[in-house]
N, C-alpha and C. Protein backbone atom coordinates (compact mmCIF):
# COMPACT_ATOMS: atom_id res chain seq x y z
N UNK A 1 13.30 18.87 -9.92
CA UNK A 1 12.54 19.98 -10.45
C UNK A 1 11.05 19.76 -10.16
N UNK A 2 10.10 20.53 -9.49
CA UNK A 2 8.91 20.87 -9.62
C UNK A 2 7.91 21.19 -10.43
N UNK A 3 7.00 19.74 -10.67
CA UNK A 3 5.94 20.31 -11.71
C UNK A 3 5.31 21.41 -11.77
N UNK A 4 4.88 21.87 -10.52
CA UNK A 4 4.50 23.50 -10.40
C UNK A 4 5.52 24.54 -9.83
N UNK A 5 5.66 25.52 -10.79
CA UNK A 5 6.44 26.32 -10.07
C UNK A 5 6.50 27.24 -8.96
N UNK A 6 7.68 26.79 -8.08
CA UNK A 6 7.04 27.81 -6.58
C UNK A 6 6.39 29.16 -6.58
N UNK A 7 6.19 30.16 -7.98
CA UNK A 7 5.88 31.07 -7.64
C UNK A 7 4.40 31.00 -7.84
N UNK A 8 3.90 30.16 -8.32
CA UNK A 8 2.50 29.85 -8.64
C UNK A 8 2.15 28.96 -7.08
N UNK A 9 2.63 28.23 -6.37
CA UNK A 9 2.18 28.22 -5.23
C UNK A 9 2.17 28.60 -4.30
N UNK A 10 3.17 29.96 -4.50
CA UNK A 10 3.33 30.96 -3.26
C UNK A 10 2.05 32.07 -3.80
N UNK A 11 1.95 32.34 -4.99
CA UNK A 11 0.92 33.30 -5.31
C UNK A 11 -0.84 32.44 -4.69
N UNK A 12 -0.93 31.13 -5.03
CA UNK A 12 -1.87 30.65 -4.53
C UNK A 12 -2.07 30.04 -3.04
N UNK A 13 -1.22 30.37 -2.27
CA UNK A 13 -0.88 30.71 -0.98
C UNK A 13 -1.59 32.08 -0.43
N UNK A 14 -0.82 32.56 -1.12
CA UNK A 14 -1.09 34.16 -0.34
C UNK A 14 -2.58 34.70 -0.49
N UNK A 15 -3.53 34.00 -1.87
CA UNK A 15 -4.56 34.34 -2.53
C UNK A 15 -5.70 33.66 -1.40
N UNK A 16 -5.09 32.56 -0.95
CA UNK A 16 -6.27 31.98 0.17
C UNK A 16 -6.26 32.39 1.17
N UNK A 17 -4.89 32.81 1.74
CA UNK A 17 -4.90 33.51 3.66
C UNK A 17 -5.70 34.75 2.93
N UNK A 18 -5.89 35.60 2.09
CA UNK A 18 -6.47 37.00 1.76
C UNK A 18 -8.15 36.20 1.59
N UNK A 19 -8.05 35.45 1.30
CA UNK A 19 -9.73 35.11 0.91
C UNK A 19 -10.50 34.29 2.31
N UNK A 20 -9.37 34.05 2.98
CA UNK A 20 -9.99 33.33 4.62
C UNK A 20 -9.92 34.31 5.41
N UNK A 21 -9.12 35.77 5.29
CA UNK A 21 -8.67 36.90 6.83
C UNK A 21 -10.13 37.52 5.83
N UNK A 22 -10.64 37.53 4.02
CA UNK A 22 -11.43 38.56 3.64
C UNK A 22 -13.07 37.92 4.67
N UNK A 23 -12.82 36.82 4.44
CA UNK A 23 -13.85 35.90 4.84
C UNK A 23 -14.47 35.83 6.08
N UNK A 24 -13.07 35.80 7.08
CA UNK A 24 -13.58 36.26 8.56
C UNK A 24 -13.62 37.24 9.11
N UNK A 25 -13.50 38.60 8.17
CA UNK A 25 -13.62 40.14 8.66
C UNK A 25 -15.13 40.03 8.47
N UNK A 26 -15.62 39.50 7.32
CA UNK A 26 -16.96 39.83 7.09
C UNK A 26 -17.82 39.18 7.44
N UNK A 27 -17.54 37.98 8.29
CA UNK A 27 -18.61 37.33 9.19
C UNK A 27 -18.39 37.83 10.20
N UNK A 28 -17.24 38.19 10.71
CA UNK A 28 -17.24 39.59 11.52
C UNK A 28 -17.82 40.66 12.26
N UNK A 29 -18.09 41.33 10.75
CA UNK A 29 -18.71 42.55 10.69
C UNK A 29 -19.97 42.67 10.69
N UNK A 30 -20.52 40.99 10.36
CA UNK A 30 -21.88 40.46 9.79
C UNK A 30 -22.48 40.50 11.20
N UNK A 31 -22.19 39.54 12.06
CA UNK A 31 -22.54 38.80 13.02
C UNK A 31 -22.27 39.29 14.65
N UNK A 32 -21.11 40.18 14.80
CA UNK A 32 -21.54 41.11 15.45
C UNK A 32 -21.64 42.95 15.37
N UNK A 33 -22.14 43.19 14.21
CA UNK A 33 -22.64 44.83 14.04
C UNK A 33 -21.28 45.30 14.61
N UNK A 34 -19.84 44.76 13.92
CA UNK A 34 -18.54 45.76 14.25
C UNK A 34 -18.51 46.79 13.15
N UNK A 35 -18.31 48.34 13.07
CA UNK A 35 -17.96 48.63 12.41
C UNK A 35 -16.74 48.88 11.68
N UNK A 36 -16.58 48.35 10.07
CA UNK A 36 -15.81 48.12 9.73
C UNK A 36 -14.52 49.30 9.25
N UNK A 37 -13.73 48.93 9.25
CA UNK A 37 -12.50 49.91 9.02
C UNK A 37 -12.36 49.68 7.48
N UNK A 38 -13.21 50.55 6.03
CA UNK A 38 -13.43 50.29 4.77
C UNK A 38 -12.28 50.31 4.15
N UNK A 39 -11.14 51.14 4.92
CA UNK A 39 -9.71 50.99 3.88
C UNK A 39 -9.04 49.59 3.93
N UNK A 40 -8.96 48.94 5.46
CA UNK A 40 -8.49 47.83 5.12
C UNK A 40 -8.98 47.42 4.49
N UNK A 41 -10.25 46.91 4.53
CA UNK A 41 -11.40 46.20 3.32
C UNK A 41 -11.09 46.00 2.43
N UNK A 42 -11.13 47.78 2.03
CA UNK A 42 -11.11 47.85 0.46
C UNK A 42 -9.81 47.28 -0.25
N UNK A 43 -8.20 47.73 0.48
CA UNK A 43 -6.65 47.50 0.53
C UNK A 43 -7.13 45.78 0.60
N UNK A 44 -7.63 44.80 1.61
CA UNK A 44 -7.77 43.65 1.40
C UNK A 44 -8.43 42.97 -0.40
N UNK A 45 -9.47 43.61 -0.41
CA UNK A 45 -10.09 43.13 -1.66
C UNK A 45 -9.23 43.25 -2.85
N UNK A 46 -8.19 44.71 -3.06
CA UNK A 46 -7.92 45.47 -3.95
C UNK A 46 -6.22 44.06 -4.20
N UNK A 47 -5.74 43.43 -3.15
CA UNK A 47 -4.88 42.77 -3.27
C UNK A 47 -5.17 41.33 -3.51
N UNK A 48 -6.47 40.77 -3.32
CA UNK A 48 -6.89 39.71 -3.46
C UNK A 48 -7.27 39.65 -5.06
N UNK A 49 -7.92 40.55 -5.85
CA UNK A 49 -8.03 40.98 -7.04
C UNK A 49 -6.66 40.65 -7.75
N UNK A 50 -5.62 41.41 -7.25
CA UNK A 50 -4.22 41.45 -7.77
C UNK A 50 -4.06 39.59 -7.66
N UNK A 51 -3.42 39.03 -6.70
CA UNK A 51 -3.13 37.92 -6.87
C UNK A 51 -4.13 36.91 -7.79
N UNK A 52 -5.28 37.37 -7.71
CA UNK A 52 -6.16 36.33 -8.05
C UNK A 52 -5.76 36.52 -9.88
N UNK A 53 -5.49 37.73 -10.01
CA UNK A 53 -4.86 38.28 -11.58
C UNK A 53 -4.12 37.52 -12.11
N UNK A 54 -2.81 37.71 -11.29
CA UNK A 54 -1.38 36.76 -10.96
C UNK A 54 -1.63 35.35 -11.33
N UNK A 55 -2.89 34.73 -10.44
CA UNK A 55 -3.16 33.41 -10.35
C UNK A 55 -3.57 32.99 -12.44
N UNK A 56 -4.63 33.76 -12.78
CA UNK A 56 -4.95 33.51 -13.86
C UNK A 56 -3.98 33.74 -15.42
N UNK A 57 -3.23 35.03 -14.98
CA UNK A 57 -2.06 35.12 -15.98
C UNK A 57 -1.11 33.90 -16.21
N UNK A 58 -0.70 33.03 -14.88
CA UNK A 58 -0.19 31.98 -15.03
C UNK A 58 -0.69 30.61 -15.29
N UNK A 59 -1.76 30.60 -14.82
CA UNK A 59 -2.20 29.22 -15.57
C UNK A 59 -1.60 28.53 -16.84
N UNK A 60 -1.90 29.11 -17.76
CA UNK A 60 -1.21 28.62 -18.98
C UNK A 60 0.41 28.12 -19.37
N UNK A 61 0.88 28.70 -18.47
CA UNK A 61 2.39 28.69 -18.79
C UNK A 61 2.53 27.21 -17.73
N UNK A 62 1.87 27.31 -16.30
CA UNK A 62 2.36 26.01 -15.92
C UNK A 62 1.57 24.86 -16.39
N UNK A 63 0.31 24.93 -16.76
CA UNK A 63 0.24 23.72 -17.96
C UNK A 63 1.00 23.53 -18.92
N UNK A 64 1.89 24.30 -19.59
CA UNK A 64 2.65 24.22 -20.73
C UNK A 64 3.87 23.60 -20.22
N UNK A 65 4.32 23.96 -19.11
CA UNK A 65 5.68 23.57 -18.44
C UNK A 65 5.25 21.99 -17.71
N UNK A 66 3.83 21.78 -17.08
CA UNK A 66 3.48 20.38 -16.98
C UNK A 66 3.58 19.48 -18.04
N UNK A 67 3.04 20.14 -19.11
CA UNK A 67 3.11 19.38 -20.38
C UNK A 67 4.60 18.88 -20.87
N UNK A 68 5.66 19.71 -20.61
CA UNK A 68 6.89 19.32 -21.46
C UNK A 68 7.68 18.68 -20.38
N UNK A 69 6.97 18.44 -18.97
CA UNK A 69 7.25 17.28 -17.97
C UNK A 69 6.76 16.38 -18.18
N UNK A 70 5.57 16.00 -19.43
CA UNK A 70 5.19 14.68 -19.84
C UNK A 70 3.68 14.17 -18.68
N UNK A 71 3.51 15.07 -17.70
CA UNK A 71 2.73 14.91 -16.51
C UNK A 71 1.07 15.35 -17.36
N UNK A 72 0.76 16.13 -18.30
CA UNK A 72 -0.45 16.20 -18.71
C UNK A 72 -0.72 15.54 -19.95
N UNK A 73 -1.47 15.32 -20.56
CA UNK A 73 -1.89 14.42 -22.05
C UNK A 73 -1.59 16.42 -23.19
N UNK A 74 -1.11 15.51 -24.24
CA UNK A 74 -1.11 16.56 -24.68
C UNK A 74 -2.03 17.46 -25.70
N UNK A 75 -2.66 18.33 -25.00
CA UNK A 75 -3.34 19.13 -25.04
C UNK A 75 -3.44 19.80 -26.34
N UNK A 76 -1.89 20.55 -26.33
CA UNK A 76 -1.76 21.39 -27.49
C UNK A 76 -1.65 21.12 -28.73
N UNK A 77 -0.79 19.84 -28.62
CA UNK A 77 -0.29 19.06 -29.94
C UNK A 77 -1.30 18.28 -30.33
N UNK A 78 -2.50 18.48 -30.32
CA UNK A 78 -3.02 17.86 -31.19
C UNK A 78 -3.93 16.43 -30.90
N UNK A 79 -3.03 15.56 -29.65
CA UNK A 79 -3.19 13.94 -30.02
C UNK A 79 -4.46 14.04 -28.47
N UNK A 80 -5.26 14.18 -28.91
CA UNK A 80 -6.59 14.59 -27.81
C UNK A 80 -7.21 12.63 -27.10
N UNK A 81 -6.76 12.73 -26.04
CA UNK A 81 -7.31 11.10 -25.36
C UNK A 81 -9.34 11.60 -25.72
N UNK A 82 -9.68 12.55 -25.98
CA UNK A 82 -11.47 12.26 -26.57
C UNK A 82 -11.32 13.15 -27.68
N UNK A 83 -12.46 12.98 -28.30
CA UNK A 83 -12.61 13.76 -29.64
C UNK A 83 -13.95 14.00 -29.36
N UNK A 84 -14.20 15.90 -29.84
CA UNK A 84 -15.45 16.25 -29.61
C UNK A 84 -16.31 15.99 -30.67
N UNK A 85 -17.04 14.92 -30.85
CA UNK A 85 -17.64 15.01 -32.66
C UNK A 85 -18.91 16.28 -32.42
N UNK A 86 -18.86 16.77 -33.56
CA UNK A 86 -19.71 18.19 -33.94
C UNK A 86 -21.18 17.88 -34.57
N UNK A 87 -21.01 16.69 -35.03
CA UNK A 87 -22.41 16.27 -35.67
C UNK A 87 -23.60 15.96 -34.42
N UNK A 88 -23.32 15.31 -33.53
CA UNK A 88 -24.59 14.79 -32.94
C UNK A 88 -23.76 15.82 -31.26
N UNK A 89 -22.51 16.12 -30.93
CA UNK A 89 -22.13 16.88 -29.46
C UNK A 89 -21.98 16.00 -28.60
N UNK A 90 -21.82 15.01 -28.89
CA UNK A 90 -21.49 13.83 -27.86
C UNK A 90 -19.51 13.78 -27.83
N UNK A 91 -18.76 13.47 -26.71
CA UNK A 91 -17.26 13.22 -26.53
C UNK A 91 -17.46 11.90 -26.76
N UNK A 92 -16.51 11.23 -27.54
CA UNK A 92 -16.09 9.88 -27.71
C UNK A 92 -14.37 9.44 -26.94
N UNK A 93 -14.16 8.17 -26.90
CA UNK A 93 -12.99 8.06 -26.25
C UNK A 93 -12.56 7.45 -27.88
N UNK A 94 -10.85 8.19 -27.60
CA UNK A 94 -10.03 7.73 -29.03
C UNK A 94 -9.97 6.60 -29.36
N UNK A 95 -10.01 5.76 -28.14
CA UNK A 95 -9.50 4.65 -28.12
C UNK A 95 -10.43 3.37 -28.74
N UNK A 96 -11.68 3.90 -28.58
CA UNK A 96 -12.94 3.06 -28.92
C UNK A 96 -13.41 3.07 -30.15
């Protein structure tokens, strides 16, 4: 079983070829005065938005699913490897 789930690295797959093809249309368009075709553009941006959505809706769930693989410290429950003290804003280590 996979600590990350394939659909979170196929979504963050697809989110970088859209942010490297968004990347080299517009040095592109920059560098030699092509004029640009605005629907792809816009259809490019408008899907990079979407995944990048995708990307952030899931975050949480595969930390949660890392977590009950024992692979992250646990976060939720409470048992924090630093403690933020509130009096002076300094992180301390638990352990010290």
């Amino acid at each position: 079983m996979n600590a990350v789930p394939d659909y979170f690295i196929i979504v963050l797959g697809v989110s970088l070829v859209l942010t490297i093809i968004i990347s080299f249309l517009t040095a592109v368009y920059v560098m030699f005065n092509k004029k640009s075709n605005s629907y792809v553009f816009m259809l490019l941006i408008f899907l990079w938005f979407v995944f990048l959505g995708f990307t952030i809706i899931s975050i949480p769930g595969v930390i949660v699913h890392m977590q009950d693989l024992n692979l992250l410290p646990n976060w939720i429950d409470g048992n924090y490897s630093f403690i933020w003290k509130w009096d002076d804003g300094i992180m301390l280590n638990k352990n010290n």
